[in-house]
PDB file of N, CA and C in Angstrom:
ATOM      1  N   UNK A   1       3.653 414.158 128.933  1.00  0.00           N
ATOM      2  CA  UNK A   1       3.379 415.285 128.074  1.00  0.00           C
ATOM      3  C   UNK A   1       4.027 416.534 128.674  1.00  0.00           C
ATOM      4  N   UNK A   2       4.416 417.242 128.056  1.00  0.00           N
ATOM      5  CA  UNK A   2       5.421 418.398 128.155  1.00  0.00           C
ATOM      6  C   UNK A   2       4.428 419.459 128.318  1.00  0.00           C
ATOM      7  N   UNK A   3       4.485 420.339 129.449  1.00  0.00           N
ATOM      8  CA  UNK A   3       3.399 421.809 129.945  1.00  0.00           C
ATOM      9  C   UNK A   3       3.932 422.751 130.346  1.00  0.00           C
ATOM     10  N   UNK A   4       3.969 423.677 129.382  1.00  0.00           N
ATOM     11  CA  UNK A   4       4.852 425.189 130.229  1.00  0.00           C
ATOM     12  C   UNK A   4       3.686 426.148 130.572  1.00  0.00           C
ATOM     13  N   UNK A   5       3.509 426.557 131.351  1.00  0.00           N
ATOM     14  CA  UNK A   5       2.898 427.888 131.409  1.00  0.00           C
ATOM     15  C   UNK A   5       3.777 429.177 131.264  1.00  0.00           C
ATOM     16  N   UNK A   6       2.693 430.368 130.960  1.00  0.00           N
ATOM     17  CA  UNK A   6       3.807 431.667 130.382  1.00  0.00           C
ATOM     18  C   UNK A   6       3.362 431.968 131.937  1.00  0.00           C
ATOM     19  N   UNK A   7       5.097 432.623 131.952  1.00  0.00           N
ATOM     20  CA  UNK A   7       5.032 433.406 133.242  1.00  0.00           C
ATOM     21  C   UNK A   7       5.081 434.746 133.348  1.00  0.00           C
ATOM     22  N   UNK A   8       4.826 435.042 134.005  1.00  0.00           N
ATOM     23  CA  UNK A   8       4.570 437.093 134.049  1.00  0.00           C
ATOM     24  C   UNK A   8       6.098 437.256 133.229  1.00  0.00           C
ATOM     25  N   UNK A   9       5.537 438.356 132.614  1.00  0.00           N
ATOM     26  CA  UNK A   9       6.926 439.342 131.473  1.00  0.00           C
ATOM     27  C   UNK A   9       7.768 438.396 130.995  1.00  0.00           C
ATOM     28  N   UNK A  10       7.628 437.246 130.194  1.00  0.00           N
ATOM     29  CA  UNK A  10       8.391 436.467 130.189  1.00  0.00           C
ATOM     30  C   UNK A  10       7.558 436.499 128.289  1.00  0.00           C
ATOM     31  N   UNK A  11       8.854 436.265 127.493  1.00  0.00           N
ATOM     32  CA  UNK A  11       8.332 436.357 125.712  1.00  0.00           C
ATOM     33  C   UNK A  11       8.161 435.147 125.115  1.00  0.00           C
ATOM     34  N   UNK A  12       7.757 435.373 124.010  1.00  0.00           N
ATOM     35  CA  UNK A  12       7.134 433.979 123.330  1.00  0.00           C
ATOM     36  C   UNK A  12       7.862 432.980 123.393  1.00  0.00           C
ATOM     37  N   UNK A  13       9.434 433.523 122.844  1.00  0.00           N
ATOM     38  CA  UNK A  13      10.224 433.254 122.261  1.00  0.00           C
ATOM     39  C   UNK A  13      11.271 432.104 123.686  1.00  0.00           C
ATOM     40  N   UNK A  14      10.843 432.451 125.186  1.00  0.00           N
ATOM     41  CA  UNK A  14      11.125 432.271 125.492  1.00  0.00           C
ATOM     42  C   UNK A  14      10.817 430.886 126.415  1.00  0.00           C
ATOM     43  N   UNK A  15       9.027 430.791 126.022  1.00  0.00           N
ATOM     44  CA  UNK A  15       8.318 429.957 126.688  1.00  0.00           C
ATOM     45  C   UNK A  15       8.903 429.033 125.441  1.00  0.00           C
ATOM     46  N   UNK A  16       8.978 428.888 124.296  1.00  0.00           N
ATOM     47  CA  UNK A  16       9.170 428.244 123.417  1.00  0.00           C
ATOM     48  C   UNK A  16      10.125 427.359 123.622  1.00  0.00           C
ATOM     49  N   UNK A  17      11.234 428.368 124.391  1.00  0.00           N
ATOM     50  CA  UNK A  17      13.050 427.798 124.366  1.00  0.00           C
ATOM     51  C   UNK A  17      12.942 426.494 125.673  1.00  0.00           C
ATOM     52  N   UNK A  18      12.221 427.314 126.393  1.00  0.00           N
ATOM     53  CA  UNK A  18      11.345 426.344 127.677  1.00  0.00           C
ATOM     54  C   UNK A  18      10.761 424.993 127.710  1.00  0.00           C
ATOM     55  N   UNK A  19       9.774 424.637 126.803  1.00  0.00           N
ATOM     56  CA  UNK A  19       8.714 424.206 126.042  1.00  0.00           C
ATOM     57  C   UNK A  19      10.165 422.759 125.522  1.00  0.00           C
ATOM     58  N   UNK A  20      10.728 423.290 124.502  1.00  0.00           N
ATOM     59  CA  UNK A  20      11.726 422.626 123.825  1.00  0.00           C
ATOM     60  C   UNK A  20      12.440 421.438 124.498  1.00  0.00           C
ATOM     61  N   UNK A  21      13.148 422.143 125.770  1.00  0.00           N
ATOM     62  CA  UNK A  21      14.161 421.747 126.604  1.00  0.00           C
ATOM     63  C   UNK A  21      13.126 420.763 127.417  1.00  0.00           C
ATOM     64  N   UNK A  22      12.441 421.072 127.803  1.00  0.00           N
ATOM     65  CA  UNK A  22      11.629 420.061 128.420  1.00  0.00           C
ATOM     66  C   UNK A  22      11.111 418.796 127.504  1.00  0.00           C
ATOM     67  N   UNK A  23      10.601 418.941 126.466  1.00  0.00           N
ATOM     68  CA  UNK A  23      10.572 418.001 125.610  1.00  0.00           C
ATOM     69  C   UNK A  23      11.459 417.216 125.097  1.00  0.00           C
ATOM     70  N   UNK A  24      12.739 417.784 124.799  1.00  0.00           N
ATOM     71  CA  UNK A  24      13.988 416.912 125.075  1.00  0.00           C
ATOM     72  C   UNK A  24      14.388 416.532 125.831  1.00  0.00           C
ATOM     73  N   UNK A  25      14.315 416.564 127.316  1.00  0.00           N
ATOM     74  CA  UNK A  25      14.671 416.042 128.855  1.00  0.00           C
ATOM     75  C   UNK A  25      13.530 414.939 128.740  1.00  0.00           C
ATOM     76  N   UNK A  26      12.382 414.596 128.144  1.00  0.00           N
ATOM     77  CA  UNK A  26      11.218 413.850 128.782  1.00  0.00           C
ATOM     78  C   UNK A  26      11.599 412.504 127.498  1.00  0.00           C
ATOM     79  N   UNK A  27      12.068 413.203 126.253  1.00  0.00           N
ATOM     80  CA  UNK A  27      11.979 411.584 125.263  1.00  0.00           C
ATOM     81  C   UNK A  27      11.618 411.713 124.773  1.00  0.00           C
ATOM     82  N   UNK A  28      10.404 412.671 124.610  1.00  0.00           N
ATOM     83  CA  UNK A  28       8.877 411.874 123.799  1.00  0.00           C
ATOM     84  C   UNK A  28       9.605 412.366 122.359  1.00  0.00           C
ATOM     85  N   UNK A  29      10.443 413.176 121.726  1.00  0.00           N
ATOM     86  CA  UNK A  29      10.771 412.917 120.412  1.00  0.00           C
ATOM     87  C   UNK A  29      11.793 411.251 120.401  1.00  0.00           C
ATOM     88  N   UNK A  30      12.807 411.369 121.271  1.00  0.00           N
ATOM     89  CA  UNK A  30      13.441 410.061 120.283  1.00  0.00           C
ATOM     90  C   UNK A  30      12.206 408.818 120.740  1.00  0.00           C
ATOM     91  N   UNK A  31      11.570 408.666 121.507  1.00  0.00           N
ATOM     92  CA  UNK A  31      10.667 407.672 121.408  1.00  0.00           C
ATOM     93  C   UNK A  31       9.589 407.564 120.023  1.00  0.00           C
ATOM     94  N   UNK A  32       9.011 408.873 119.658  1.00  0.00           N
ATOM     95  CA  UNK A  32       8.377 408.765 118.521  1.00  0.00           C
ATOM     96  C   UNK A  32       8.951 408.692 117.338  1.00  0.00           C
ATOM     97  N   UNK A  33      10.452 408.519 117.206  1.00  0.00           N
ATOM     98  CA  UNK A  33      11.765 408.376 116.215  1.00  0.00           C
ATOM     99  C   UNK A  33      11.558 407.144 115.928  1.00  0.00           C
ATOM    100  N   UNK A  34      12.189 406.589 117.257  1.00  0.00           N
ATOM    101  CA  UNK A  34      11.894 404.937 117.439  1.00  0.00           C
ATOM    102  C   UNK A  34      11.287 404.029 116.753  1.00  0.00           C
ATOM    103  N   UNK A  35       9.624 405.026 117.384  1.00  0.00           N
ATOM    104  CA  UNK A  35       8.199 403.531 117.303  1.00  0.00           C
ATOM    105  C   UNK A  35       7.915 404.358 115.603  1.00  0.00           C
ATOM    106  N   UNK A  36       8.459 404.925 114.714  1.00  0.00           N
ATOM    107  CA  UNK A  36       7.889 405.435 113.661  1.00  0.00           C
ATOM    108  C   UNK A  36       7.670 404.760 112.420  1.00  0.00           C
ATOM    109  N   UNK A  37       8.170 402.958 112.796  1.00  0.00           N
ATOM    110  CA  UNK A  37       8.223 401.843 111.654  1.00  0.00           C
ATOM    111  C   UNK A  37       8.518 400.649 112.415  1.00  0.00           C
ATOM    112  N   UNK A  38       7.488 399.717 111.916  1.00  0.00           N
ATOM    113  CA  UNK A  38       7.932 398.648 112.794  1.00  0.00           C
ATOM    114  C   UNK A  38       9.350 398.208 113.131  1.00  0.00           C
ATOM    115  N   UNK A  39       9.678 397.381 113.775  1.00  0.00           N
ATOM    116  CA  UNK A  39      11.206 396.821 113.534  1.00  0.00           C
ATOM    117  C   UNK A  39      10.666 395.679 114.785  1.00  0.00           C
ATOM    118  N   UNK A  40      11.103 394.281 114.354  1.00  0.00           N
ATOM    119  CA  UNK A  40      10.602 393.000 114.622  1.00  0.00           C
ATOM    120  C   UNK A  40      11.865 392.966 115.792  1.00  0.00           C
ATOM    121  N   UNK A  41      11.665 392.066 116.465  1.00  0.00           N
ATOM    122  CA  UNK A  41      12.207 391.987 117.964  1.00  0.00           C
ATOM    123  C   UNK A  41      13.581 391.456 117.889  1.00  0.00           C
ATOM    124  N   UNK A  42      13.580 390.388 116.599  1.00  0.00           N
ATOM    125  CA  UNK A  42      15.224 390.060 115.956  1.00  0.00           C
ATOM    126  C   UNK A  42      16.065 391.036 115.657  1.00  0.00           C
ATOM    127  N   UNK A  43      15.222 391.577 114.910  1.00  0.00           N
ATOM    128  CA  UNK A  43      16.135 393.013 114.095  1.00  0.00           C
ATOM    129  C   UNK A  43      16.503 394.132 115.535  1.00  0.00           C
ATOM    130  N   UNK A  44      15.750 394.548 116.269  1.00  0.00           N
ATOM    131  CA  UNK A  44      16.113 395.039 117.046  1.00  0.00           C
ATOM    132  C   UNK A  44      17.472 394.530 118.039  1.00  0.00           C
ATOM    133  N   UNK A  45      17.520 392.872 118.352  1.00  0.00           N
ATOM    134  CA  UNK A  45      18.197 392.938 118.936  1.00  0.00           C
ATOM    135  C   UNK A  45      19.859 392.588 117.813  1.00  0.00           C
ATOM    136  N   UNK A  46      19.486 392.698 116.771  1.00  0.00           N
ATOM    137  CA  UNK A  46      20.873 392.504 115.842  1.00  0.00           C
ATOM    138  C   UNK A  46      21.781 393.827 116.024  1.00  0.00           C
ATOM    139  N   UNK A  47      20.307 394.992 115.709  1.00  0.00           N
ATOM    140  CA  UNK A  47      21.162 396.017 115.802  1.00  0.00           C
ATOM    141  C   UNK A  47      21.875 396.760 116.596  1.00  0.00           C
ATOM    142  N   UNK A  48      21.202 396.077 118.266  1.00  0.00           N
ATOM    143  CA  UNK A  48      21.775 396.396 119.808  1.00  0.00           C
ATOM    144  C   UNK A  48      23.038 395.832 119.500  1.00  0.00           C
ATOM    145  N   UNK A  49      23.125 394.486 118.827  1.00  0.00           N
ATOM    146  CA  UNK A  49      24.357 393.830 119.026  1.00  0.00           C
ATOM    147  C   UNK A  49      25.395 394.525 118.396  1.00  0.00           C
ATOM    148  N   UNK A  50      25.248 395.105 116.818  1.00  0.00           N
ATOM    149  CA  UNK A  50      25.828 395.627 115.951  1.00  0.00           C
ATOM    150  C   UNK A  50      26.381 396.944 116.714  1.00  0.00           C
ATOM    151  N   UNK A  51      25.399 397.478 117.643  1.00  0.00           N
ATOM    152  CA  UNK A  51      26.256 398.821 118.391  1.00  0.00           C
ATOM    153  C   UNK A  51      27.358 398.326 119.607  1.00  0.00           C
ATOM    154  N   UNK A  52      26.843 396.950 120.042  1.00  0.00           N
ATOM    155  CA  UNK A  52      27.537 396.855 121.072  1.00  0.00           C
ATOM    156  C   UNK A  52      29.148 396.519 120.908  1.00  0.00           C
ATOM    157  N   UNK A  53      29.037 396.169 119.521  1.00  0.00           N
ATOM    158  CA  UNK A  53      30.018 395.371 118.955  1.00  0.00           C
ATOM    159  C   UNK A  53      31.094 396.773 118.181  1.00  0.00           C
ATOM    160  N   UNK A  54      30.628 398.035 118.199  1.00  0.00           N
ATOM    161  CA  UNK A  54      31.181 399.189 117.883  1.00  0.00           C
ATOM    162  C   UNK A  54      31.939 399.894 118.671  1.00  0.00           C
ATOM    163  N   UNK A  55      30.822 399.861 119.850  1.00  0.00           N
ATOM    164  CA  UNK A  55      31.339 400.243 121.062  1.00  0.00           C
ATOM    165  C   UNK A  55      32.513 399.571 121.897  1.00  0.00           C
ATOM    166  N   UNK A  56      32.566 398.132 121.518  1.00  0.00           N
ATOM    167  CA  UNK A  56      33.628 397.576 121.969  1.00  0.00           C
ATOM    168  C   UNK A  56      35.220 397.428 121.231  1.00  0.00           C
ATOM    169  N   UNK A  57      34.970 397.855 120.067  1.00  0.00           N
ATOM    170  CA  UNK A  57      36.194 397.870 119.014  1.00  0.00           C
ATOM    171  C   UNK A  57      36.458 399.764 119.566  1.00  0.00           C
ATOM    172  N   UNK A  58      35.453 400.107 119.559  1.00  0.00           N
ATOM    173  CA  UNK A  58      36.083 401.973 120.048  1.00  0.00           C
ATOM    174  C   UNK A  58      36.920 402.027 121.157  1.00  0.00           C
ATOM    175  N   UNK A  59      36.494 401.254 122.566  1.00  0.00           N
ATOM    176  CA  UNK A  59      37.213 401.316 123.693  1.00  0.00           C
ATOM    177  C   UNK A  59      38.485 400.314 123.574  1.00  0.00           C
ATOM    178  N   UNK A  60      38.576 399.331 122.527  1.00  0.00           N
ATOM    179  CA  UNK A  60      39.824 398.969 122.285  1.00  0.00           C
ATOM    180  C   UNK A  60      41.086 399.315 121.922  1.00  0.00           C
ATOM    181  N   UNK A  61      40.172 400.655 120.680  1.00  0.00           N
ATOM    182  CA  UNK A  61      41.378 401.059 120.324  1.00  0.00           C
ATOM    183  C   UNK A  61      42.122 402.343 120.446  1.00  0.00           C
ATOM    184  N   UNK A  62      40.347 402.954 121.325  1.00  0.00           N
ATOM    185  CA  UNK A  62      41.103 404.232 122.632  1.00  0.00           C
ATOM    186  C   UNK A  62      42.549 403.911 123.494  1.00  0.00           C
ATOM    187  N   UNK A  63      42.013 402.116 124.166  1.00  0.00           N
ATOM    188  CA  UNK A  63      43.217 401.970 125.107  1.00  0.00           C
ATOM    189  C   UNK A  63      44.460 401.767 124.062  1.00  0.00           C
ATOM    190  N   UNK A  64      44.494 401.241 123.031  1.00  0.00           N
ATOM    191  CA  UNK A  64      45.500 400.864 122.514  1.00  0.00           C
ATOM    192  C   UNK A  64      46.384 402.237 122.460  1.00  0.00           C
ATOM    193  N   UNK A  65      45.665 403.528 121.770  1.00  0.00           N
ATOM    194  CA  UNK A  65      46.262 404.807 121.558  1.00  0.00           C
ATOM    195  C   UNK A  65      46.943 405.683 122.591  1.00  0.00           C
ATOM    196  N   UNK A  66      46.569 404.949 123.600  1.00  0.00           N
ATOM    197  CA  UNK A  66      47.226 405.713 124.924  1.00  0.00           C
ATOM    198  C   UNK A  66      48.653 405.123 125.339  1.00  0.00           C
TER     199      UNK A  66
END
């Protein structure tokens, strides 16, 4: 869980910007992205495959372009 305290002379606006950045460094949004609908343990790993399989046609045809 994400905890800022306000610090002396320091603005709302700023504990906020604080607050934010820390919550994006920790996960807890893309994790609650994630778990926000099931997805069965097949499907999950189809779609690992489906990226892995993206990722490997991208670095193919990076090297090819060089």
């Amino acid at each position: 869980m994400a905890l800022v305290n306000l610090r002396p002379n320091e603005s709302q606006d700023q504990l906020l910007k604080r607050f934010r950045k820390k919550v994006v460094k920790s996960g807890v949004l893309s994790t609650v992205r994630r778990k926000r609908w099931f997805i069965s343990k097949s499907e999950v790993r189809r779609v690992e495959k489906k990226k892995s399989m993206r990722r490997v046609k991208r670095r193919q045809y990076t090297h090819m372009a060089e």
